[in-house]
C-alpha atoms as a PDB file:
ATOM      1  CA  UNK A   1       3.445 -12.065 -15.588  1.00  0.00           C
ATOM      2  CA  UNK A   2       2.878 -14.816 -12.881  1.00  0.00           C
ATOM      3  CA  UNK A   3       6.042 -16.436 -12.044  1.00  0.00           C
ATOM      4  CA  UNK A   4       4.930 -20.358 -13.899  1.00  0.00           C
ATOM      5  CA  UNK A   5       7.149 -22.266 -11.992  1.00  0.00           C
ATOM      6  CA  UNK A   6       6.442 -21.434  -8.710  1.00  0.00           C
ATOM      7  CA  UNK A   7       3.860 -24.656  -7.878  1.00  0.00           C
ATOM      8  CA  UNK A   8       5.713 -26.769 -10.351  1.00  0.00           C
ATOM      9  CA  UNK A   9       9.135 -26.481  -9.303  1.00  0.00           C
ATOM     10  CA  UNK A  10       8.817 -25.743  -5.803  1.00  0.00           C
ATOM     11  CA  UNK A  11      13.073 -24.833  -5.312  1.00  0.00           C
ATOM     12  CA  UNK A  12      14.320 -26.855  -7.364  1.00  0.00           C
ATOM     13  CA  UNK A  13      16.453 -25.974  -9.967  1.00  0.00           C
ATOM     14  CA  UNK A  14      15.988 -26.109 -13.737  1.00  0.00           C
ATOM     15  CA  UNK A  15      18.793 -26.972 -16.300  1.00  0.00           C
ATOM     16  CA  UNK A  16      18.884 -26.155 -19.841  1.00  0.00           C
ATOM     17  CA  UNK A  17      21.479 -27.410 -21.770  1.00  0.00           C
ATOM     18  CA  UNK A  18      21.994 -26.766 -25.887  1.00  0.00           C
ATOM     19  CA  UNK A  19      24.368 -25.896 -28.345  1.00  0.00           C
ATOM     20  CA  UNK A  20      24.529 -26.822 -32.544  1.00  0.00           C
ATOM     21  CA  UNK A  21      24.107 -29.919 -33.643  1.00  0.00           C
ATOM     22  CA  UNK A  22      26.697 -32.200 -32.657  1.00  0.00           C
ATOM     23  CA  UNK A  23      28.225 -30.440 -30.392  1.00  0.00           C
ATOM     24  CA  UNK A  24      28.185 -32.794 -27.412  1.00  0.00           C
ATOM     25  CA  UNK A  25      24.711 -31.482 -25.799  1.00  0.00           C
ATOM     26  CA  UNK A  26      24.113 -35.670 -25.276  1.00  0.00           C
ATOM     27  CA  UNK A  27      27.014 -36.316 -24.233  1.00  0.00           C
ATOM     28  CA  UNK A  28      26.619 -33.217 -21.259  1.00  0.00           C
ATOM     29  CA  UNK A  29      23.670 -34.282 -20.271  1.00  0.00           C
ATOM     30  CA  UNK A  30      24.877 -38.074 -20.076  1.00  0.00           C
ATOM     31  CA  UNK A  31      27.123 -36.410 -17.687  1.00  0.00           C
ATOM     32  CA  UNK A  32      25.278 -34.454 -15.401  1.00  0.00           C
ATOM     33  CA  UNK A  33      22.865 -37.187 -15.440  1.00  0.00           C
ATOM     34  CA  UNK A  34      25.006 -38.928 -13.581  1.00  0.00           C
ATOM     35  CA  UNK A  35      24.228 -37.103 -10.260  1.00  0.00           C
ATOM     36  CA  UNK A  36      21.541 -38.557  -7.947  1.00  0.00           C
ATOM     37  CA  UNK A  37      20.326 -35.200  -7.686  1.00  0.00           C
ATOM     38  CA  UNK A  38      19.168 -35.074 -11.299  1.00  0.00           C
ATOM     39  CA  UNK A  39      16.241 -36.047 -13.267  1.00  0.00           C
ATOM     40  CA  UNK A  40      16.470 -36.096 -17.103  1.00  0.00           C
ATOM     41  CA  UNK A  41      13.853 -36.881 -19.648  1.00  0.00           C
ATOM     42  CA  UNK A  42      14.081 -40.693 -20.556  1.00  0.00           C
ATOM     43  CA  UNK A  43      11.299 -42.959 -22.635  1.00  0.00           C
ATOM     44  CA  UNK A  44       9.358 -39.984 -24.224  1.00  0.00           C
ATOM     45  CA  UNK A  45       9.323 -41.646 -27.936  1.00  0.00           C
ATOM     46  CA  UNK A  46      10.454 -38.473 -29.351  1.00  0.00           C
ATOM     47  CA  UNK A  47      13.909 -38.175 -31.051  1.00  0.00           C
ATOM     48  CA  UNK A  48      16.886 -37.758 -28.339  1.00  0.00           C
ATOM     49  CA  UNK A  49      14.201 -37.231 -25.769  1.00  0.00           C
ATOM     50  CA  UNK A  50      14.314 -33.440 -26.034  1.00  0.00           C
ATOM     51  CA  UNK A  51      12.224 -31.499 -24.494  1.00  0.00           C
ATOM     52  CA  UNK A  52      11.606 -29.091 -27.738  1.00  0.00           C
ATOM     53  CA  UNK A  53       9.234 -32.045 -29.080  1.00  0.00           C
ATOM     54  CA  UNK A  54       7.341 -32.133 -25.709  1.00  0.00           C
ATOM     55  CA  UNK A  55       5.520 -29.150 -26.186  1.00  0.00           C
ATOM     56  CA  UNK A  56       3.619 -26.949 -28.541  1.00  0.00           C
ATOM     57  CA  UNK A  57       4.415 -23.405 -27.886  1.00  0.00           C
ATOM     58  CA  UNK A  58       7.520 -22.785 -29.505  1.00  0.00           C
ATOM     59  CA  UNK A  59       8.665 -24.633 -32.795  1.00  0.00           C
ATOM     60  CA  UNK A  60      11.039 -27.124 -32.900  1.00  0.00           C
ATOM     61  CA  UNK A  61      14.003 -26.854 -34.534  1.00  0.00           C
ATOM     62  CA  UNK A  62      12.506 -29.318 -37.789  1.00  0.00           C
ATOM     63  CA  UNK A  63      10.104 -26.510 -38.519  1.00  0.00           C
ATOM     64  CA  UNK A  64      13.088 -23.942 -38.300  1.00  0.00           C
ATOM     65  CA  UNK A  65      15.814 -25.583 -40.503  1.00  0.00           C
ATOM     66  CA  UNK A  66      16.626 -28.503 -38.196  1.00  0.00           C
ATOM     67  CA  UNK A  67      20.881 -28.284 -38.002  1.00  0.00           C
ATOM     68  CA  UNK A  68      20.771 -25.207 -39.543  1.00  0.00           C
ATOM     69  CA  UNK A  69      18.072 -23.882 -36.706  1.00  0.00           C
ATOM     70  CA  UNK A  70      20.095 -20.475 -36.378  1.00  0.00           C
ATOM     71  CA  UNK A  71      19.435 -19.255 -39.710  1.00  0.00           C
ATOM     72  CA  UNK A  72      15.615 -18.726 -39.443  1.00  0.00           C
ATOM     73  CA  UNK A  73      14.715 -15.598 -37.555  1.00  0.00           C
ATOM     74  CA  UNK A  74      12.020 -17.825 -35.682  1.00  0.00           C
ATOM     75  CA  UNK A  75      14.434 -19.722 -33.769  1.00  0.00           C
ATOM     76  CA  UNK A  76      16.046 -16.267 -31.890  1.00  0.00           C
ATOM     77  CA  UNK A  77      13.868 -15.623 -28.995  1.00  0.00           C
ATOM     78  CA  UNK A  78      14.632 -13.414 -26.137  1.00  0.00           C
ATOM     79  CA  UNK A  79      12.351 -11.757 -23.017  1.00  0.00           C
ATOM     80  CA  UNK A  80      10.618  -9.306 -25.597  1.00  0.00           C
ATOM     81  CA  UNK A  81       9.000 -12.324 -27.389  1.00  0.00           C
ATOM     82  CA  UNK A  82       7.138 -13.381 -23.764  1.00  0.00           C
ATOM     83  CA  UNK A  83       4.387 -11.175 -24.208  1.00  0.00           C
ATOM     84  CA  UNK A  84       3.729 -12.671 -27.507  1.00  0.00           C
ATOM     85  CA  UNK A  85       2.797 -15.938 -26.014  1.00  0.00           C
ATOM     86  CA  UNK A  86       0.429 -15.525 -23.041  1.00  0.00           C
ATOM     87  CA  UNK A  87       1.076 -18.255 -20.653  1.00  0.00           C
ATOM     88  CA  UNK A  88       3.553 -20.232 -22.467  1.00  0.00           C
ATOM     89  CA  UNK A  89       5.531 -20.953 -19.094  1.00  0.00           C
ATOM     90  CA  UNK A  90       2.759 -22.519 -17.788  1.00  0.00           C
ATOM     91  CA  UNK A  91       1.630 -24.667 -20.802  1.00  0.00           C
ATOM     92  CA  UNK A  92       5.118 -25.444 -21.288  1.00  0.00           C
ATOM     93  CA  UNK A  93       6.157 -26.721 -17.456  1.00  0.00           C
ATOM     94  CA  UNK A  94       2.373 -28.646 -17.620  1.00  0.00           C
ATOM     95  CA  UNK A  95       3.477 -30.772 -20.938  1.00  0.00           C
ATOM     96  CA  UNK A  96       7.200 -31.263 -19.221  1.00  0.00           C
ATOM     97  CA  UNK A  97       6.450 -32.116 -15.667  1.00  0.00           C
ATOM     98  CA  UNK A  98       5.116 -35.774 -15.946  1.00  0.00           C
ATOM     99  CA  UNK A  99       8.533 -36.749 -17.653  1.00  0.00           C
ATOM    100  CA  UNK A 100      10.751 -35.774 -14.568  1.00  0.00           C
ATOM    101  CA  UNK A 101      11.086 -37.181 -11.479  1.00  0.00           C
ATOM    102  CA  UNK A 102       9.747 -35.318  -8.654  1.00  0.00           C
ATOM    103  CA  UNK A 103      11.970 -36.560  -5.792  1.00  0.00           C
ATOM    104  CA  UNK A 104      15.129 -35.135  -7.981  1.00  0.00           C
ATOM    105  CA  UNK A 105      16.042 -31.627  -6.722  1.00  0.00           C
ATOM    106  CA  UNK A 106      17.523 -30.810 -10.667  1.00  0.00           C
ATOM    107  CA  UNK A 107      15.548 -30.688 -13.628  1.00  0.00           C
ATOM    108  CA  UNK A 108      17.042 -31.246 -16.770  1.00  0.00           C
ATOM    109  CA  UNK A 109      16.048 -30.475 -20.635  1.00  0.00           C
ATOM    110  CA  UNK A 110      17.925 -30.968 -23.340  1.00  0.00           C
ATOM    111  CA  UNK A 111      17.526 -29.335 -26.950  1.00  0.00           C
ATOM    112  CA  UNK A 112      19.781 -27.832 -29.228  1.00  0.00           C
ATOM    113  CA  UNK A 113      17.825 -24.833 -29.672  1.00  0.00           C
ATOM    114  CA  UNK A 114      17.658 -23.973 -26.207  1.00  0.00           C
ATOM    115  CA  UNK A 115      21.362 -21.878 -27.244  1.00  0.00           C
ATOM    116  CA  UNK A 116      19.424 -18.986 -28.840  1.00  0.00           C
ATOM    117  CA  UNK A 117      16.400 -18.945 -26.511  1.00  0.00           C
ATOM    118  CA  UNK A 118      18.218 -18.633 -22.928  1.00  0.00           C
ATOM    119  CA  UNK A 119      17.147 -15.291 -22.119  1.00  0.00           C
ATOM    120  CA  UNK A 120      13.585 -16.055 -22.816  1.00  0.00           C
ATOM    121  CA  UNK A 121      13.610 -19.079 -21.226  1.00  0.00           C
ATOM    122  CA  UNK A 122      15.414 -17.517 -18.085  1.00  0.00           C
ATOM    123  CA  UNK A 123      12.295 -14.974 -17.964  1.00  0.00           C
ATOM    124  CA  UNK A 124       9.689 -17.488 -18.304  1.00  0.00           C
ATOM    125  CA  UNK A 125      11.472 -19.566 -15.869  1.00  0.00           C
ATOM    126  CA  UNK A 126      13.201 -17.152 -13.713  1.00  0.00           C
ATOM    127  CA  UNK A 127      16.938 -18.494 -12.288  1.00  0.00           C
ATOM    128  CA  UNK A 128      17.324 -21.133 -14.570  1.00  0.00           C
ATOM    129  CA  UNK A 129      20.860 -22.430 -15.263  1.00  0.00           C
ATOM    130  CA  UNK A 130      22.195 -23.138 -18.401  1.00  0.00           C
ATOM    131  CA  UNK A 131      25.040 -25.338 -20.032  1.00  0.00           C
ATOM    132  CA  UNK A 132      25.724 -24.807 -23.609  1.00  0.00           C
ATOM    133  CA  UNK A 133      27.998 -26.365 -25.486  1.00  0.00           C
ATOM    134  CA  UNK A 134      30.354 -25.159 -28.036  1.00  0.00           C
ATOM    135  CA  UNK A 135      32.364 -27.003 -30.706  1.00  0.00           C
ATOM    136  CA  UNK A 136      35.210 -26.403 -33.278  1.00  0.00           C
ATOM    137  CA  UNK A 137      33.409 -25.632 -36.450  1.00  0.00           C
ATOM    138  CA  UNK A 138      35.813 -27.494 -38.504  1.00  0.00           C
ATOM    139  CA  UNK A 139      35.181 -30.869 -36.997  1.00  0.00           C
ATOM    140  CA  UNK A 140      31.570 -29.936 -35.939  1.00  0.00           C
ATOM    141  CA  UNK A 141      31.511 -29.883 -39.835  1.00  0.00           C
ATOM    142  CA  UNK A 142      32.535 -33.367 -40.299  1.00  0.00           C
ATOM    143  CA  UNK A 143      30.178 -34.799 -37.698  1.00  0.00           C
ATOM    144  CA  UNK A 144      27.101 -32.757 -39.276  1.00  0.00           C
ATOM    145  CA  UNK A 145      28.039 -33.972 -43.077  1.00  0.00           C
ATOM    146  CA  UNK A 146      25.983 -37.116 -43.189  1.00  0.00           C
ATOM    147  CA  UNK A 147      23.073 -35.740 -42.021  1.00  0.00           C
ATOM    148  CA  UNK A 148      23.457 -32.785 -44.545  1.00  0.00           C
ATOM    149  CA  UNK A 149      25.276 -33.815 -47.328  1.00  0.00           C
ATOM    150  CA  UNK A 150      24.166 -30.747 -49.436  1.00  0.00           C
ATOM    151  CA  UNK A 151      25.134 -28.040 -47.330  1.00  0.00           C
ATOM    152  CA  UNK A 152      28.744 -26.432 -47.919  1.00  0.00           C
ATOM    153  CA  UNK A 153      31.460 -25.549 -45.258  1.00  0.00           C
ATOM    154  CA  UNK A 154      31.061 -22.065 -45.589  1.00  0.00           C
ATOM    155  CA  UNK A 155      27.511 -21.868 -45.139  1.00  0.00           C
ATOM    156  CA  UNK A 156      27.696 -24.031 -41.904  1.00  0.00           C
ATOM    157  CA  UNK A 157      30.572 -22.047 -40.356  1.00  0.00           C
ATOM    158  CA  UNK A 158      28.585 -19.069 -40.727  1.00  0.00           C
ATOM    159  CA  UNK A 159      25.093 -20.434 -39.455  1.00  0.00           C
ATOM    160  CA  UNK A 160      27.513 -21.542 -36.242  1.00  0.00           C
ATOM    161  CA  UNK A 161      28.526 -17.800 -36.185  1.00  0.00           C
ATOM    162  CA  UNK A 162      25.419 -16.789 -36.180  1.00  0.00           C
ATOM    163  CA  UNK A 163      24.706 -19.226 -33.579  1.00  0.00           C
ATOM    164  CA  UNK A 164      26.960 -18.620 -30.630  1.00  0.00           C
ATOM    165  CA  UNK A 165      27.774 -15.115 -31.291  1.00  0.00           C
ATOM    166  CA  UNK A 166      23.826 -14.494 -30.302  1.00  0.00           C
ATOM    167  CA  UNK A 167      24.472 -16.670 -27.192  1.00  0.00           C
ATOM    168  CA  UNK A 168      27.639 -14.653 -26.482  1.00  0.00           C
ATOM    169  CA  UNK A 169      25.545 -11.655 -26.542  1.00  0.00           C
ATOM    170  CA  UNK A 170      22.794 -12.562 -24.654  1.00  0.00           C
ATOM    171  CA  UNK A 171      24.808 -14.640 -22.157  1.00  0.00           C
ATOM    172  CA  UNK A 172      25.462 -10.854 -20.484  1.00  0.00           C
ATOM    173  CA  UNK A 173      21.613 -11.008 -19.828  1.00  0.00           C
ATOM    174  CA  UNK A 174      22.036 -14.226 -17.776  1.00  0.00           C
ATOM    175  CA  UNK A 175      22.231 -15.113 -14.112  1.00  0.00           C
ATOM    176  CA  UNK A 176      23.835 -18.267 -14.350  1.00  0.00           C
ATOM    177  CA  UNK A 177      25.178 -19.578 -18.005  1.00  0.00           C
ATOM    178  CA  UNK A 178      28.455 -21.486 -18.909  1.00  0.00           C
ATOM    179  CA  UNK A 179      29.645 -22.200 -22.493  1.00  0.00           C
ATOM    180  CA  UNK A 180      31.731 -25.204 -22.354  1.00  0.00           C
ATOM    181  CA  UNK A 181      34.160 -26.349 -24.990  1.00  0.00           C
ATOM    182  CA  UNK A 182      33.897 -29.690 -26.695  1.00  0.00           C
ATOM    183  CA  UNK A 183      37.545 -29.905 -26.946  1.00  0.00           C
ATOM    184  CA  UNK A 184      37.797 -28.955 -23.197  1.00  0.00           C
ATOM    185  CA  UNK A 185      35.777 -31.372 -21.883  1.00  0.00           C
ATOM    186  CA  UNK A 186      37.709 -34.369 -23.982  1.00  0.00           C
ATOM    187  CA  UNK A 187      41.267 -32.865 -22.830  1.00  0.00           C
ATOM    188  CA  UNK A 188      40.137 -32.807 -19.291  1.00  0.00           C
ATOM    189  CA  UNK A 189      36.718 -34.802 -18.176  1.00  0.00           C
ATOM    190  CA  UNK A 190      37.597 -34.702 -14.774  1.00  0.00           C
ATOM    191  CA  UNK A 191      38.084 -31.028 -14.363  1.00  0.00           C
ATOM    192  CA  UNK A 192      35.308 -29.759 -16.304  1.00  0.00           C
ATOM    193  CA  UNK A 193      32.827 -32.502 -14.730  1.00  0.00           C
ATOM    194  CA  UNK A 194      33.716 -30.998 -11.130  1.00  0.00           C
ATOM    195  CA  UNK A 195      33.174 -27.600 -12.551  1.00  0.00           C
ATOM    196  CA  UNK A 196      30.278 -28.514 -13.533  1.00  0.00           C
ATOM    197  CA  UNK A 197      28.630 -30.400 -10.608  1.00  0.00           C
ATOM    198  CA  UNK A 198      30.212 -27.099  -8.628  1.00  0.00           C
ATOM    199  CA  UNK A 199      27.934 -25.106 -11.301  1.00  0.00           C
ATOM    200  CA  UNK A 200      25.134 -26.880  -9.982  1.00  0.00           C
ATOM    201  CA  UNK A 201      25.759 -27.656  -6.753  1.00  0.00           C
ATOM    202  CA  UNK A 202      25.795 -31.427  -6.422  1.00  0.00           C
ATOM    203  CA  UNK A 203      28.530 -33.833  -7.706  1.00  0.00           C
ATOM    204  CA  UNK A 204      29.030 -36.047 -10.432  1.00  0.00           C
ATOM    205  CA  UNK A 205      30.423 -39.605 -10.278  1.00  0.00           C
ATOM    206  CA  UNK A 206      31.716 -41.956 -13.002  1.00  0.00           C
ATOM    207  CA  UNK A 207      31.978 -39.353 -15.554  1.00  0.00           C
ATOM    208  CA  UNK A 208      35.676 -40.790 -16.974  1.00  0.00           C
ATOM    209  CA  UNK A 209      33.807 -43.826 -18.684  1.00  0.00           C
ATOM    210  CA  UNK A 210      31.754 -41.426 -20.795  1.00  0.00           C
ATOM    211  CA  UNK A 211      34.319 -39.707 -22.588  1.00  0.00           C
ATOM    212  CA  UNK A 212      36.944 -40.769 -25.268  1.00  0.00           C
ATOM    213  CA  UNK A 213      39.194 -38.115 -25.762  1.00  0.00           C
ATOM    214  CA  UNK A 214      40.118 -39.764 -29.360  1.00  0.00           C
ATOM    215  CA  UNK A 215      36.699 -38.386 -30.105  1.00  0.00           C
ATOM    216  CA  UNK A 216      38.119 -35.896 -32.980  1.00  0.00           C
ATOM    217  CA  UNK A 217      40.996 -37.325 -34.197  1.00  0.00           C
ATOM    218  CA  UNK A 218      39.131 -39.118 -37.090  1.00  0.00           C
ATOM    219  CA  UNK A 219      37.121 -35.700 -37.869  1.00  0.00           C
ATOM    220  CA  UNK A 220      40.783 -33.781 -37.934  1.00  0.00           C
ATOM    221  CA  UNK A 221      41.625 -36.430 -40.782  1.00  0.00           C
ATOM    222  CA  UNK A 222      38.753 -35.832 -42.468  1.00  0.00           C
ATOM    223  CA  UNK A 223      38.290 -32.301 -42.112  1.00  0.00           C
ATOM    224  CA  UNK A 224      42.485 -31.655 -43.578  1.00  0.00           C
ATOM    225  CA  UNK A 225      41.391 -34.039 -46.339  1.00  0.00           C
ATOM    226  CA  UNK A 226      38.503 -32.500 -47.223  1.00  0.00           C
ATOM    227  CA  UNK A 227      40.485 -28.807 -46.829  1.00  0.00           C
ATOM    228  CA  UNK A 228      43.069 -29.624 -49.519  1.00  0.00           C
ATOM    229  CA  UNK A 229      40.888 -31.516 -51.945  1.00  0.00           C
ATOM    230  CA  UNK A 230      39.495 -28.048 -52.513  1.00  0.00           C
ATOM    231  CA  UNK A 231      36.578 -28.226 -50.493  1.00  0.00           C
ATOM    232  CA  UNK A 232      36.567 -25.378 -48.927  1.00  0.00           C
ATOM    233  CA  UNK A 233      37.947 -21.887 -49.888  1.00  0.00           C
ATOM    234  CA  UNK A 234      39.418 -21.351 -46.496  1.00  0.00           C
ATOM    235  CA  UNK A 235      40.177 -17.938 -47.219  1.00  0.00           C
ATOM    236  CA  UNK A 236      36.989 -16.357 -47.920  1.00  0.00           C
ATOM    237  CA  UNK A 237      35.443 -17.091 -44.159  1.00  0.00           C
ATOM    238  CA  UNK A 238      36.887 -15.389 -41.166  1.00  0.00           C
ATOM    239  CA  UNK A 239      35.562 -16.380 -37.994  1.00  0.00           C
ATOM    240  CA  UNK A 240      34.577 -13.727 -34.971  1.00  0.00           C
ATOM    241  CA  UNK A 241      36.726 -12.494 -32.800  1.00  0.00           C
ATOM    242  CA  UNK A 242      35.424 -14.162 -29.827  1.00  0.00           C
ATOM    243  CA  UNK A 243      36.898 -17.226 -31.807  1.00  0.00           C
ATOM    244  CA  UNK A 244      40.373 -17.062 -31.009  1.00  0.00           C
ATOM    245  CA  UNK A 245      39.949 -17.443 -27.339  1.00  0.00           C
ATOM    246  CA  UNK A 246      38.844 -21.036 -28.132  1.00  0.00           C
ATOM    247  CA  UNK A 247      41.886 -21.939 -30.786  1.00  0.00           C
ATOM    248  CA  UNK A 248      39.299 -22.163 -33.471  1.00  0.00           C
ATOM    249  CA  UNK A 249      40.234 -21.762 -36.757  1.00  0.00           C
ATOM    250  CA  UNK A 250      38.972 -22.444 -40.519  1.00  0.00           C
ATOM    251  CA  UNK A 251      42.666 -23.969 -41.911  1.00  0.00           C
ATOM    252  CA  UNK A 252      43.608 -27.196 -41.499  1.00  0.00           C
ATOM    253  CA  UNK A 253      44.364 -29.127 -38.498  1.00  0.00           C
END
């Protein structure tokens, strides 16, 4: 298969950044967009300017269970799926070219999705970078609810399961992929936004500005609240092992 961004990107580098719902994927790329070297997507017309919308080769995540992306088989795509979809590199980099700006060595896109597709994308577009973020399911929860009201705890905690223990595993299969922590980056901006702008080799200015580190409290409230009104059988869902190197848990705060 041809290599489809060899005209189009021409040494630059290509970003992807995702993770669930709610997870802080906006406010990431708010942050790396603060770089001169980078070009986002801005003015498209499509919701949160994501790239996902820009195209027509792969479906969107509101053809796939929007928040709840991870739990349609559809959404999982890895290097084996390529040959299923003749040229979709090219197509793809054709539709998302005219919304970046060429004289920007980084290009960025931005899609939730993007956390269970990195390997394809890396083979279609061969030493991409990725960002992902991850978030604790417990107030990830309480930020979701008002867009999915019907949806219980348990079934959420498990779709986020599903979710990052696919990127975990296919993260092995990546040249260059970090999986940041939502909690991280609100005890310590500064650190992780140098990481970062190390990560991609540029720097990042006036990063502080963008993030409230009071971000969770309320959703810790809510979350213990909504734990000991019964609305949740804490007991019946265990979390992964890979878990408990980020502090999550499914009790209460």
């Amino acid at each position: 298969m041809t290599n489809p961004s060899s005209g189009a990107l021409d040494g630059r580098v290509l970003l992807f950044i995702g993770g669930v719902h709610k997870s802080g994927t906006t406010l990431l790329k708010q942050i790396v967009s603060t770089s001169g070297d980078v070009s986002v997507f801005e003015g498209t017309g499509v919701p949160c300017n994501e790239g996902q919308y820009l195209q027509n080769r792969i479906k969107p995540d509101i053809y796939l269970g929007e928040l709840l992306f991870g739990f349609s088989e559809e959404a999982y795509l890895t290097e084996d799926d390529s040959h299923l979809l003749g040229g979709v590199g090219e197509d793809i980099m054709r539709d998302w070219q005219g919304y970046w700006n060429h004289k920007k060595r980084i290009w960025v896109e931005k899609s939730p999705p993007n956390i269970v597709r990195t390997r394809f994308l890396q083979h279609i577009f061969p030493h991409s970078k990725f960002l992902m973020m991850i978030r604790d399911p417990r107030t990830l929860f309480m930020a979701s609810r008002k867009n999915m009201p019907w949806t219980r705890a348990e079934d959420f905690i498990e779709h986020w399961d599903r979710v990052y223990t696919a990127f975990i595993r296919d993260a092995k299969h990546l040249e260059h992929a970090r999986l940041i922590a939502f909690e991280e980056l609100l005890r310590a901006p500064k650190q992780i936004a140098g990481e970062v702008a190390e990560f991609l080799g540029t720097s990042l200015t006036g990063t502080d500005n963008l993030v409230d580190p009071s971000s969770d409290d309320e959703y810790k409230t809510m979350w213990n609240s909504f734990v000991q009104q019964g609305g949740m059988a804490t007991r019946s869902v265990r979390l992964p092992e890979w878990a408990d190197g980020f502090g999550y848990e499914t009790g209460t705060f």
